[in-house]
N, C-alpha and C. Protein backbone atom coordinates (compact mmCIF):
# COMPACT_ATOMS: atom_id res chain seq x y z
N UNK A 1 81.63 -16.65 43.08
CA UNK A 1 81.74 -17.72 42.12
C UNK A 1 80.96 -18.95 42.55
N UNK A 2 80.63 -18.75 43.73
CA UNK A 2 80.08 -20.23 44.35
C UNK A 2 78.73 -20.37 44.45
N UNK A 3 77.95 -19.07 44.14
CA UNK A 3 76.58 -18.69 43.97
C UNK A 3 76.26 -19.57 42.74
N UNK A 4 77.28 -18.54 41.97
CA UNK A 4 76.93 -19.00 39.97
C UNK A 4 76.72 -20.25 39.46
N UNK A 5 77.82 -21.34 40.14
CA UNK A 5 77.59 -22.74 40.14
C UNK A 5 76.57 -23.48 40.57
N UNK A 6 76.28 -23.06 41.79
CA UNK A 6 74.96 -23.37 42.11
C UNK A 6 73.55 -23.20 41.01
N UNK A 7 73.81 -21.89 40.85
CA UNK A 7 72.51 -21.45 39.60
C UNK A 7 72.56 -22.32 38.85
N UNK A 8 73.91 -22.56 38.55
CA UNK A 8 74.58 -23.09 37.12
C UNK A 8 73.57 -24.61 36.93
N UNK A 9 73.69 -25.56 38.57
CA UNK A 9 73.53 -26.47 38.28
C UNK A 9 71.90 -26.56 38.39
N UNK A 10 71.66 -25.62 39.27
CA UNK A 10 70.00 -25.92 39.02
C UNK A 10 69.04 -25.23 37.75
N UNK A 11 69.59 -24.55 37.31
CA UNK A 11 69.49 -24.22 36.13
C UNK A 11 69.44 -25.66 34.94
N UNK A 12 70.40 -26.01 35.13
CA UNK A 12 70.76 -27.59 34.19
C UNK A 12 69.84 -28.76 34.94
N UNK A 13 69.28 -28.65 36.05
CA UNK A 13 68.60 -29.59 36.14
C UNK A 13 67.05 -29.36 36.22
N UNK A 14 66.97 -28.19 36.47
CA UNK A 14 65.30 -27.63 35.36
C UNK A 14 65.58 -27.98 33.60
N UNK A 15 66.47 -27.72 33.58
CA UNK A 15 65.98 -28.01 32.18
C UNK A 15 66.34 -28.96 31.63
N UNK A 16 67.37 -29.82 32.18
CA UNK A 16 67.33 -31.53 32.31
C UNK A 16 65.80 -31.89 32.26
N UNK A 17 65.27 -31.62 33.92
CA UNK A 17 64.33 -32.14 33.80
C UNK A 17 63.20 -31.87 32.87
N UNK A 18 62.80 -30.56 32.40
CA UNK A 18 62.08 -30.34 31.24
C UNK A 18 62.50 -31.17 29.86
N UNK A 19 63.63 -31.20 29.44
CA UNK A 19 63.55 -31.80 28.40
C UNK A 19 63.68 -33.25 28.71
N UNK A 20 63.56 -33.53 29.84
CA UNK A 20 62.65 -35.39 30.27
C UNK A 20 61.76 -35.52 30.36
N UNK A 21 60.67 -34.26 30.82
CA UNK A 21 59.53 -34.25 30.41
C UNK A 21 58.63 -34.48 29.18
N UNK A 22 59.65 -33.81 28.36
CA UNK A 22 59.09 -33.45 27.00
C UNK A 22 59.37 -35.14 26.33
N UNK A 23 60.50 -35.61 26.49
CA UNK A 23 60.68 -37.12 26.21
C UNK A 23 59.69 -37.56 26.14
N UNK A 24 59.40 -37.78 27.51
CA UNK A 24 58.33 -39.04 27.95
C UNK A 24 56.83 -38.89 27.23
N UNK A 25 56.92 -37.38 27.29
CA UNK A 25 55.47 -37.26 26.15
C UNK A 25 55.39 -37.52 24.65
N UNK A 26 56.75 -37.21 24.35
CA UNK A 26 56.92 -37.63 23.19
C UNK A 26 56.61 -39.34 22.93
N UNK A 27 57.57 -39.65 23.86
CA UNK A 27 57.02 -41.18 23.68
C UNK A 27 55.48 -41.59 24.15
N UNK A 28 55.16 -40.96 24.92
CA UNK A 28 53.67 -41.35 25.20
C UNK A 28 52.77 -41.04 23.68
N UNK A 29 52.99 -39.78 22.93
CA UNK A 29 52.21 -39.38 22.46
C UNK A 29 52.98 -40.66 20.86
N UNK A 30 53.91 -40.95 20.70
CA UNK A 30 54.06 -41.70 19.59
C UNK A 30 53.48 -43.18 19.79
N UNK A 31 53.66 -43.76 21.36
CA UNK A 31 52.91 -45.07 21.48
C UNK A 31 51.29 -44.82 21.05
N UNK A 32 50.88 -44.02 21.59
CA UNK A 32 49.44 -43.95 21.11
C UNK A 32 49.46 -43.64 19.45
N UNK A 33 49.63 -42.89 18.88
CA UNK A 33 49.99 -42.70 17.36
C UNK A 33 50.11 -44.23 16.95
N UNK A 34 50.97 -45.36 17.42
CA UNK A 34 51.00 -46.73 16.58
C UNK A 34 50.01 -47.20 17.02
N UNK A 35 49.58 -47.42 18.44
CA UNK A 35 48.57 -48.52 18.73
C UNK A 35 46.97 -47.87 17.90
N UNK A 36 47.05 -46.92 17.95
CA UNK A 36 45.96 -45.89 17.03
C UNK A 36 45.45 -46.32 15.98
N UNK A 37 46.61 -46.14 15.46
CA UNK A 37 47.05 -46.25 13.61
C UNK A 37 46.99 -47.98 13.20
N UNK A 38 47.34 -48.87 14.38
CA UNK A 38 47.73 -50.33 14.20
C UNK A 38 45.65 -50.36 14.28
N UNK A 39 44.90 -50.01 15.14
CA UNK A 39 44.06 -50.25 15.62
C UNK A 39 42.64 -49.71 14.29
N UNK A 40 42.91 -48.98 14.10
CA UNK A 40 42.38 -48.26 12.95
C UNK A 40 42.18 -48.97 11.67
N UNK A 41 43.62 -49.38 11.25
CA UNK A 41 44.39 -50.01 10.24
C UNK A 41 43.10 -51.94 10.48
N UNK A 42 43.05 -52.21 11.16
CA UNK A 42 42.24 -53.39 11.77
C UNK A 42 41.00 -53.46 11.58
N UNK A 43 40.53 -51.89 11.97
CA UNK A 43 39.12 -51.93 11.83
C UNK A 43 38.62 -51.91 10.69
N UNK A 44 39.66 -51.17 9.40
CA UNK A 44 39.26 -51.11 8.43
C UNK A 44 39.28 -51.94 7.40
N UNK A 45 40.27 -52.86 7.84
CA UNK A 45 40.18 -54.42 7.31
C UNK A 45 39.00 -55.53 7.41
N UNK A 46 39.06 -55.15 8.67
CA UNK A 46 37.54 -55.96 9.12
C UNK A 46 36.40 -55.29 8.30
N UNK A 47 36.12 -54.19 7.81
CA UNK A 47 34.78 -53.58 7.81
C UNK A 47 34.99 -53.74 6.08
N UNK A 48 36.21 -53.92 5.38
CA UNK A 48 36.40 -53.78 4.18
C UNK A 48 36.05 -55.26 4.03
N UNK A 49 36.25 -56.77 4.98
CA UNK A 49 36.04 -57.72 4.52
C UNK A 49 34.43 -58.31 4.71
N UNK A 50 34.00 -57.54 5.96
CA UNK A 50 32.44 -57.82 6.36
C UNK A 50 31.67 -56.95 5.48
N UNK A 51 32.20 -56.21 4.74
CA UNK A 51 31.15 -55.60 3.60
C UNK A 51 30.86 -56.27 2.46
N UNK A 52 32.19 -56.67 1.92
CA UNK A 52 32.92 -57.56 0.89
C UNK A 52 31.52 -58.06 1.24
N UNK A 53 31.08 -59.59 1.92
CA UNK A 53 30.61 -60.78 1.84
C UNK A 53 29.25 -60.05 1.97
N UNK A 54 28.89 -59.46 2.92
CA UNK A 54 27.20 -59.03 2.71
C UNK A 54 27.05 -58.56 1.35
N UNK A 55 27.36 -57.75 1.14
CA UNK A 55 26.87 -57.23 -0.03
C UNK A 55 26.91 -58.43 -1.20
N UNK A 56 28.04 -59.08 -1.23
CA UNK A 56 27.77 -60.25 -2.28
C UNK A 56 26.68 -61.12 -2.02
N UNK A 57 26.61 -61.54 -0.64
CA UNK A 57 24.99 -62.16 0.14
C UNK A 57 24.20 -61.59 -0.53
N UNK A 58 23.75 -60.16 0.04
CA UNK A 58 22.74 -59.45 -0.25
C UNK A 58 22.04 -59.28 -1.55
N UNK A 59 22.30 -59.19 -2.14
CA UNK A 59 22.72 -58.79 -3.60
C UNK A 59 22.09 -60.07 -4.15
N UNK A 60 21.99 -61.41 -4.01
CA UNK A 60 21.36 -62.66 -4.41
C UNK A 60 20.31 -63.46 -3.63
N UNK A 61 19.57 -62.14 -2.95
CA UNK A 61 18.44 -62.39 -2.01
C UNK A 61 17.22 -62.72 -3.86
N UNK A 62 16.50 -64.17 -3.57
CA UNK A 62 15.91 -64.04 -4.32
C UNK A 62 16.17 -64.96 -6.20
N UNK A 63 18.16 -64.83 -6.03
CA UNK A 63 18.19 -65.37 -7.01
C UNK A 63 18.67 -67.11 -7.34
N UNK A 64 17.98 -67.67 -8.21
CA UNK A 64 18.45 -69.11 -8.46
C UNK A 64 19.07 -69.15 -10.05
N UNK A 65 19.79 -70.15 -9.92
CA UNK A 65 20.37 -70.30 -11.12
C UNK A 65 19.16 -71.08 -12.00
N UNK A 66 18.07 -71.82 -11.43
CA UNK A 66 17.20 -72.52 -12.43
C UNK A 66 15.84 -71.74 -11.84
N UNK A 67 15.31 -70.53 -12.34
CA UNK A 67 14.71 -69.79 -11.91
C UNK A 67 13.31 -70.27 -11.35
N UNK A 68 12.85 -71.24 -11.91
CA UNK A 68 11.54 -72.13 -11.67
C UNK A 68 11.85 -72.41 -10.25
N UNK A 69 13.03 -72.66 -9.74
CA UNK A 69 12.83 -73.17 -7.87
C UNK A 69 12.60 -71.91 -7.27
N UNK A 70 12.80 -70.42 -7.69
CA UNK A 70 12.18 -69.63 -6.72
C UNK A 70 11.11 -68.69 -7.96
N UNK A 71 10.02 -69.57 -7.98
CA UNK A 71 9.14 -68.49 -8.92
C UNK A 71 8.83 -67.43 -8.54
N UNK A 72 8.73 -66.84 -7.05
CA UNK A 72 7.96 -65.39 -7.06
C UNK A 72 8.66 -64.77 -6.15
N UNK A 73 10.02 -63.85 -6.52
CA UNK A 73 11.20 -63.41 -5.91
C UNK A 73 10.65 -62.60 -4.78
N UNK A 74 9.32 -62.04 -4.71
CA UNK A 74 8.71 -61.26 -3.45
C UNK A 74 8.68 -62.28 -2.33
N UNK A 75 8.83 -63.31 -2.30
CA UNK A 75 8.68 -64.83 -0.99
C UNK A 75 10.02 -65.29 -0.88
N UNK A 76 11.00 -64.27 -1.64
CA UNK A 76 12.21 -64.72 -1.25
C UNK A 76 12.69 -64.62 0.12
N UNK A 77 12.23 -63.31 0.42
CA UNK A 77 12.92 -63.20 2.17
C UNK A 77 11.65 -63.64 3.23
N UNK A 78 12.49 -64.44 4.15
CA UNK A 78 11.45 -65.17 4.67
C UNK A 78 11.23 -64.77 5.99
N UNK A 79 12.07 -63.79 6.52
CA UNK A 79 12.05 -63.17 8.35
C UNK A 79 12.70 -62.20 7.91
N UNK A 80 12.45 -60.67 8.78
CA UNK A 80 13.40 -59.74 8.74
C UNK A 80 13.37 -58.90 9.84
N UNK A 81 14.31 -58.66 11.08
CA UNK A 81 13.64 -57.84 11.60
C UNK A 81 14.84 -56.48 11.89
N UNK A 82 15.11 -56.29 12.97
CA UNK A 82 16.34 -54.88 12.57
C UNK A 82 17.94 -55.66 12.84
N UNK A 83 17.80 -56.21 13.58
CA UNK A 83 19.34 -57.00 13.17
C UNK A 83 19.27 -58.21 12.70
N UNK A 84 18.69 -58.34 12.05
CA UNK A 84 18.75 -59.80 11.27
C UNK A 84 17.83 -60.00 9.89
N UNK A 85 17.96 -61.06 9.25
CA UNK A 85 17.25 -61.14 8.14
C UNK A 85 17.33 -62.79 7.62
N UNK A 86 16.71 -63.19 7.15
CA UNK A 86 16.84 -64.54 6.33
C UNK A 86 15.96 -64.69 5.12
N UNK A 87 16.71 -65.28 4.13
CA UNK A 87 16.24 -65.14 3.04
C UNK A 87 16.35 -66.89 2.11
N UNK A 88 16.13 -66.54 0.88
CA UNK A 88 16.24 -67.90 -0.02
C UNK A 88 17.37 -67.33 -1.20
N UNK A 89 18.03 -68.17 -1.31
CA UNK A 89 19.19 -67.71 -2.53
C UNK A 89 19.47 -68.93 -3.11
N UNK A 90 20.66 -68.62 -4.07
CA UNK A 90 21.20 -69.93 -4.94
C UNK A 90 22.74 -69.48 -4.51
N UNK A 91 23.23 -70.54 -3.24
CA UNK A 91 24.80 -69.65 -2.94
C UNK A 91 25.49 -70.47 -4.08
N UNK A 92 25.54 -71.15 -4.55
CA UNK A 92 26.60 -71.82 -5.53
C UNK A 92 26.34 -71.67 -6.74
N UNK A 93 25.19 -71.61 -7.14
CA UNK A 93 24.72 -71.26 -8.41
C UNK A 93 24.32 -72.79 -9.55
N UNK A 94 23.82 -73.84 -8.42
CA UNK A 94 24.41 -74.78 -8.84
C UNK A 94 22.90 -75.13 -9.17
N UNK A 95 21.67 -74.18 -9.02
CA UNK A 95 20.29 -74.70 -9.48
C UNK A 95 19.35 -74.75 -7.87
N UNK A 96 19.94 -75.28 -6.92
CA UNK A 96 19.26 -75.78 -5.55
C UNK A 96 19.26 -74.08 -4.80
N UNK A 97 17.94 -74.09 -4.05
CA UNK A 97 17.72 -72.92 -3.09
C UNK A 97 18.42 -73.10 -1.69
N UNK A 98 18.98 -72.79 -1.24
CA UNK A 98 19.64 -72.07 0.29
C UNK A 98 18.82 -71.00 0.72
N UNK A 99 18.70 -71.57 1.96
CA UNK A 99 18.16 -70.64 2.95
C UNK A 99 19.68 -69.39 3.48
N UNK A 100 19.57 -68.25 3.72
CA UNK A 100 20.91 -67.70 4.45
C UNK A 100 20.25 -66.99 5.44
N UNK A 101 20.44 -66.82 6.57
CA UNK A 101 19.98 -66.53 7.61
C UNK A 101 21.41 -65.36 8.53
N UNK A 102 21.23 -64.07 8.49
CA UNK A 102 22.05 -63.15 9.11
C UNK A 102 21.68 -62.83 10.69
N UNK A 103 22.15 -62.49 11.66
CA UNK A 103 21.92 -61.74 13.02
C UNK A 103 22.99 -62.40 13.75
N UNK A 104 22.32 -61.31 14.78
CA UNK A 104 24.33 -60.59 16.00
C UNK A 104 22.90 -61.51 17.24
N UNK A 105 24.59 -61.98 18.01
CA UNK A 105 24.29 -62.69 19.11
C UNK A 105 24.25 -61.27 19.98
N UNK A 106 24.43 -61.27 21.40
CA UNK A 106 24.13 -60.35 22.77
C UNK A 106 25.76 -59.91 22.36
N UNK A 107 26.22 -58.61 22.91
CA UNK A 107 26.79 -58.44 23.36
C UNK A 107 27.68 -58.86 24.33
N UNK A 108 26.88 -59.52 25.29
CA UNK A 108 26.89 -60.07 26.56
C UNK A 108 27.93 -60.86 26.56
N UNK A 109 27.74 -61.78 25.28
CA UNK A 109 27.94 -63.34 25.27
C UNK A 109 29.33 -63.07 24.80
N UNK A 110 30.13 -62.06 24.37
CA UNK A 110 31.37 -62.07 23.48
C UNK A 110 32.24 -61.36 24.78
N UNK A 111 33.00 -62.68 25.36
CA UNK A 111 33.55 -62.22 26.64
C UNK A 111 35.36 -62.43 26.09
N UNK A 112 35.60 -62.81 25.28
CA UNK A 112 36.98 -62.88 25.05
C UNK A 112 37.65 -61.48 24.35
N UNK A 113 36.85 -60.49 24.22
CA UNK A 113 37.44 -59.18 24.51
C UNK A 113 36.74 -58.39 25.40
N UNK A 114 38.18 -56.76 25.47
CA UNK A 114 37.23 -56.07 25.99
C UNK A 114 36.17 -55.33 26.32
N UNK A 115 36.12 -54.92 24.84
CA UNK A 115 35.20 -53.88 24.38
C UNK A 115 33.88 -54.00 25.17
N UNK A 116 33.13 -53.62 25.33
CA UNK A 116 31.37 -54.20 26.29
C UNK A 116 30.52 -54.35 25.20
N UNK A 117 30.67 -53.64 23.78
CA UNK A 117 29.71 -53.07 22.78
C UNK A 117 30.34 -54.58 21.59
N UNK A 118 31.00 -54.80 21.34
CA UNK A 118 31.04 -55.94 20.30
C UNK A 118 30.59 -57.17 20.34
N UNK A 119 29.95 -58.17 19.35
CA UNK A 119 29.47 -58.89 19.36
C UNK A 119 29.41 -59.70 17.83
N UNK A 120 28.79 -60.76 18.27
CA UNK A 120 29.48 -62.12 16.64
C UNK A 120 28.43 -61.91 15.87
N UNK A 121 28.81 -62.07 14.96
CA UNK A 121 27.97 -61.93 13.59
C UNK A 121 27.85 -63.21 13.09
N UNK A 122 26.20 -63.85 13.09
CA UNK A 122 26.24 -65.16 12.47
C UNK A 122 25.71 -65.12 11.23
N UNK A 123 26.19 -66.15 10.45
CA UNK A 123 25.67 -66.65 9.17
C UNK A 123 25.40 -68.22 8.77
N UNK A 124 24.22 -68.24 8.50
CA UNK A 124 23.47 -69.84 8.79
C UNK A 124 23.56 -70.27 7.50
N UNK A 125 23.71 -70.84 6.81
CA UNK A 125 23.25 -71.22 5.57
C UNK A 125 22.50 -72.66 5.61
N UNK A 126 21.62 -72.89 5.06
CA UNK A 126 20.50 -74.27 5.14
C UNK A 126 20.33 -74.92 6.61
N UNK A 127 20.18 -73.76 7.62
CA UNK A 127 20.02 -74.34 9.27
C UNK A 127 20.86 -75.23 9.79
N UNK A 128 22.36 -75.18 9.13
CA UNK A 128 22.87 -76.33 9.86
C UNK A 128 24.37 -75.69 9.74
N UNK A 129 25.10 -75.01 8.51
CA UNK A 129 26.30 -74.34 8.31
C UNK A 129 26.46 -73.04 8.82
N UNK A 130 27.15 -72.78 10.42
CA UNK A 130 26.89 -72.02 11.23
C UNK A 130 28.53 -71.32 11.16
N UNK A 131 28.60 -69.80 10.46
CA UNK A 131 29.78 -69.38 10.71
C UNK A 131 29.63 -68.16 11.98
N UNK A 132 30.43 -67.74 12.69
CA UNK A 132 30.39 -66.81 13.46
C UNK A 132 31.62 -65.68 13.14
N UNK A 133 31.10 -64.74 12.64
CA UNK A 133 32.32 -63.67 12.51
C UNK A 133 32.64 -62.58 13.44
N UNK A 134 33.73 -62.85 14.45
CA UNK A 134 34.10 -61.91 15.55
C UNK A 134 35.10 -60.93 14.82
N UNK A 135 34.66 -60.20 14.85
CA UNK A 135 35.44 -58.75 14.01
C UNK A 135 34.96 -57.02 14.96
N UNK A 136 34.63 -57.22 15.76
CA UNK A 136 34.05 -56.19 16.46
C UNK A 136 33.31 -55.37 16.31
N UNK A 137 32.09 -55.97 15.75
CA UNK A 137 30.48 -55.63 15.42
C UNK A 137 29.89 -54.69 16.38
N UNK A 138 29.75 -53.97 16.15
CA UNK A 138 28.85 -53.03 17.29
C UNK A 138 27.67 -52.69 17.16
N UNK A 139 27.45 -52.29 15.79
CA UNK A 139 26.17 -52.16 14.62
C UNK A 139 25.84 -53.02 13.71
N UNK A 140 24.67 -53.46 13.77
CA UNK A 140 24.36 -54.34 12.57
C UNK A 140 22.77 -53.96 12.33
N UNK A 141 22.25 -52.83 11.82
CA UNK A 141 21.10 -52.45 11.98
C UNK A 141 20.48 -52.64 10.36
N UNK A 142 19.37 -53.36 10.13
CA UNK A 142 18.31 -53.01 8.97
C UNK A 142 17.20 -52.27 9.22
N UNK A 143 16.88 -51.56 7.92
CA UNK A 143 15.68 -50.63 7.53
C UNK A 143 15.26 -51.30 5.73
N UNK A 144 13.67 -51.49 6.03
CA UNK A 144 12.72 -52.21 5.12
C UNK A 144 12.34 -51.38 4.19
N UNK A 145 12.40 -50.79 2.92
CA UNK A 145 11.47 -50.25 2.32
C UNK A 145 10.22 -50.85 1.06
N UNK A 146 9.45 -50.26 1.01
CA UNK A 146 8.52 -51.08 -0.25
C UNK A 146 8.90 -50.57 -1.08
N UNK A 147 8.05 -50.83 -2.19
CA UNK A 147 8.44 -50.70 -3.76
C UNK A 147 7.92 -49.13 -3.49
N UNK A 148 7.36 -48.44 -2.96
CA UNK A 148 7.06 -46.67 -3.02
C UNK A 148 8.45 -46.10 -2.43
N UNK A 149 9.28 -46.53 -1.94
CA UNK A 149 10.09 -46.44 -0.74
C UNK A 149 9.78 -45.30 0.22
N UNK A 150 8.78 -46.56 0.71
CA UNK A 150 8.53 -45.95 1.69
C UNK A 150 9.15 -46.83 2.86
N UNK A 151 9.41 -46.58 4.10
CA UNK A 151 9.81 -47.32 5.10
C UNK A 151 9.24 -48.59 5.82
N UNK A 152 8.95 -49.39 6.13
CA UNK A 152 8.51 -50.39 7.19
C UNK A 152 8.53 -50.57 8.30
N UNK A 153 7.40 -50.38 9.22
CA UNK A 153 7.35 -50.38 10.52
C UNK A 153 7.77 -51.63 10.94
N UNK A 154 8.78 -51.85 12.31
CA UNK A 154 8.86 -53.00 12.61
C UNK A 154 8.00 -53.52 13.79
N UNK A 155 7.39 -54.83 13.88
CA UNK A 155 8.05 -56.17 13.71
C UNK A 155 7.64 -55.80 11.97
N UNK A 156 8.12 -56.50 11.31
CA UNK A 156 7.49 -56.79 9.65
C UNK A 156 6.91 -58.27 9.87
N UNK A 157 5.68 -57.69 9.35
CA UNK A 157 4.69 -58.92 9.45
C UNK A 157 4.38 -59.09 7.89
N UNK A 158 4.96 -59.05 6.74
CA UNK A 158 5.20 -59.38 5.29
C UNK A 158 6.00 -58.68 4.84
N UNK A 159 6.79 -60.00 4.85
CA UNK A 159 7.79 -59.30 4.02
C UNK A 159 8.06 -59.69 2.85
N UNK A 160 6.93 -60.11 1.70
CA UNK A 160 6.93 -59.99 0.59
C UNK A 160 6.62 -58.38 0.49
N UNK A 161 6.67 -57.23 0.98
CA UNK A 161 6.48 -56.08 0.70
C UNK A 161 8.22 -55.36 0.69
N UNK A 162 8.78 -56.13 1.12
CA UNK A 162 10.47 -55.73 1.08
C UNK A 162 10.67 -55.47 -0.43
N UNK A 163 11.34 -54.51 -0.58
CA UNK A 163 11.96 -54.08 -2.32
C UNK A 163 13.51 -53.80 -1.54
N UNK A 164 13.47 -52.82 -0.94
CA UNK A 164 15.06 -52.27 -1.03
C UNK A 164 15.23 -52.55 1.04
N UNK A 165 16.45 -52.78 0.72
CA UNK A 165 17.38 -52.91 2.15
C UNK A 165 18.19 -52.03 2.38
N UNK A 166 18.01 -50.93 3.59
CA UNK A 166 19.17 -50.39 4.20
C UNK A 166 19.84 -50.96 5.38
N UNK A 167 21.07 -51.11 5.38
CA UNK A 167 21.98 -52.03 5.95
C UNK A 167 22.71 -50.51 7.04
N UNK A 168 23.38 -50.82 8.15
CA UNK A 168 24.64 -49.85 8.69
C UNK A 168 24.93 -50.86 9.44
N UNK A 169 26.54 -50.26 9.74
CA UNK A 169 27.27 -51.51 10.49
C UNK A 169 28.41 -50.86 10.76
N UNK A 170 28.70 -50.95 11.77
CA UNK A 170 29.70 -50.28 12.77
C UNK A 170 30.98 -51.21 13.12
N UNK A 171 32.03 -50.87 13.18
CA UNK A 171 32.78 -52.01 13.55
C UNK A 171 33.85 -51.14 14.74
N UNK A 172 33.84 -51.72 15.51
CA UNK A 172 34.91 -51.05 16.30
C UNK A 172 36.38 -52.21 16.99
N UNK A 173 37.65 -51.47 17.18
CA UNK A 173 38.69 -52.13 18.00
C UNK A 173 38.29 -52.69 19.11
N UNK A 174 38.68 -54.07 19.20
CA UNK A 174 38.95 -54.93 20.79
C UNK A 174 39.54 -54.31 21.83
N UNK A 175 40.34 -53.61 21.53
CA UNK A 175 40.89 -53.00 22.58
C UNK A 175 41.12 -51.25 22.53
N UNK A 176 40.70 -50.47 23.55
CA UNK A 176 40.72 -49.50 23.74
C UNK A 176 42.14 -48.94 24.27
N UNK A 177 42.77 -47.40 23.90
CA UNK A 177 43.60 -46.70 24.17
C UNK A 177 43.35 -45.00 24.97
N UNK A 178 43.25 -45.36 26.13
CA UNK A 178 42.69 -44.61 27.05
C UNK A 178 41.26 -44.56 27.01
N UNK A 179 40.63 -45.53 27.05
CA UNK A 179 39.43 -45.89 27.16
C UNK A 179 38.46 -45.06 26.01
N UNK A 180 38.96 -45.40 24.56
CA UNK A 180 38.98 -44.57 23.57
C UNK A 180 38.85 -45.78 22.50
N UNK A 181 37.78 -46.31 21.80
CA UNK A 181 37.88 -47.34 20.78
C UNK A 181 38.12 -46.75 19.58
N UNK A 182 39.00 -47.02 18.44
CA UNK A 182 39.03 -47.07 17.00
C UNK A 182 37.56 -47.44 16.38
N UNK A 183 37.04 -46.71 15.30
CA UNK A 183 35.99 -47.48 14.98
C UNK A 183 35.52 -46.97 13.27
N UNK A 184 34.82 -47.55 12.44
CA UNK A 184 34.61 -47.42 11.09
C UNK A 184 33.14 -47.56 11.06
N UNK A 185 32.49 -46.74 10.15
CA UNK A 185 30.62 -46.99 9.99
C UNK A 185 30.92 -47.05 8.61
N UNK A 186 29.71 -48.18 7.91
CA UNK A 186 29.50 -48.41 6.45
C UNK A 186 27.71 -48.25 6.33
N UNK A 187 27.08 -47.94 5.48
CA UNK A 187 25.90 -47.63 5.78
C UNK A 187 25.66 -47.58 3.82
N UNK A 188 25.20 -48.80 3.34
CA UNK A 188 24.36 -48.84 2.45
C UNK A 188 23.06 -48.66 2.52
N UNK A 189 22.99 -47.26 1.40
CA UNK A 189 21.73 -46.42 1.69
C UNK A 189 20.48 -47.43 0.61
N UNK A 190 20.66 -47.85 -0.35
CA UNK A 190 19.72 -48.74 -0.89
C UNK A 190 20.49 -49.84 -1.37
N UNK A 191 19.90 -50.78 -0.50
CA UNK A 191 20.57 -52.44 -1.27
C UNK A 191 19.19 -53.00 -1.99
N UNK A 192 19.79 -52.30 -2.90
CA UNK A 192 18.80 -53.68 -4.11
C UNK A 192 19.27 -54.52 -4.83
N UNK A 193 18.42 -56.11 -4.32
CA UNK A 193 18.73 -57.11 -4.93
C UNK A 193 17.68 -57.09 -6.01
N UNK A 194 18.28 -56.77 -7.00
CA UNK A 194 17.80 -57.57 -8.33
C UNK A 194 16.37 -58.19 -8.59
N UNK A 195 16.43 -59.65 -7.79
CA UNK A 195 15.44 -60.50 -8.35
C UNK A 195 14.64 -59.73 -7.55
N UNK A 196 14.61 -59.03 -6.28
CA UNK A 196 13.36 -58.96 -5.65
C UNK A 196 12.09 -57.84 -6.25
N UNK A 197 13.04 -57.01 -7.83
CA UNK A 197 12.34 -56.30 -8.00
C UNK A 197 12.10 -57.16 -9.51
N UNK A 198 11.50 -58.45 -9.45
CA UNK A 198 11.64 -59.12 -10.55
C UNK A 198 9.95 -59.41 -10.29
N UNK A 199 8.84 -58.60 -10.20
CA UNK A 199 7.48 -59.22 -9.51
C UNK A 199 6.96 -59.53 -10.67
């Protein structure tokens, strides 16, 4: 009888300990499931609101409300190169031209998270109204095409030959879960603004 008890108890504490095993994974595997899901849930907010505004940008490369201040919508964009762009618009609609000016600072420079790959997204409007959007940019890439659509070699050295804009943009989580980032890609395959095909 004194064998059996023995079994008895190590028996119960294998499988004590197995089903403490199985606990702890459980909980391991549900903490990752929220911080995941919380992290995800973030990125896609961010990428749903940094699309939001470019594309409304984008989209009025070229246009004025009193059309005589930008007569020849091909001289609308005035620099472009793969992460950045600046152009002439009417942001208010109020008759007067704005300059808007897009591009990502270094990587380098965005030390208040962890990520190594994210970085600020600026937006200039008339060289002096400087917003910076930290949302965890990783991608911010343009591609030029002409009116054949055909592509543009970069640097672009005229870019009155710009017709259509392809945009991609990557956004990823600040913080990693087992050295594992959350992340979302948006990739408008032709952005055409309007006036620019107004020659």
């Amino acid at each position: 009888m004194g064998n059996s008890t023995i079994l008895d108890i190590l028996g119960s504490i294998i499988l004590g300990g197995y089903l403490l095993l199985m606990i702890f994974r459980l909980n391991g595997t549900v903490s990752e499931t929220v911080f995941t899901s919380g992290s995800e849930l973030t990125v896609q907010e961010n990428l749903t609101t940094l699309v939001g505004l470019l594309e409304y940008d984008l989209r009025k490369i070229g246009y004025c409300a009193d059309p005589y201040n930008i007569p020849d919508p091909s001289k609308s964009i005035l620099t472009a190169s793969d992460h950045s762009i600046e152009y002439l618009t009417d942001l208010n609609r109020d008759g007067s031209v704005d300059t808007v000016d897009y591009y990502t600072g270094l990587a380098s420079s965005l030390t208040s998270t962890p990520n190594p790959r994210d970085m600020i997204l600026y937006r200039v409007v008339n060289h002096r109204q400087v917003m910076g959007y930290d949302m965890g940019i990783t991608k911010f890439d343009f591609m030029y095409f002409n009116a054949q659509g055909d592509s543009l070699n970069f640097p672009i050295t005229t870019p009155s030959a710009i017709y259509l804009v392809r945009l991609s943009v990557m956004v990823e989580s600040s913080h990693a879960y087992d050295s594992s980032y959350s992340y979302a890609y948006w990739r408008q395959i032709r952005l055409a603004a309007r006036n620019l095909k107004n020659r």
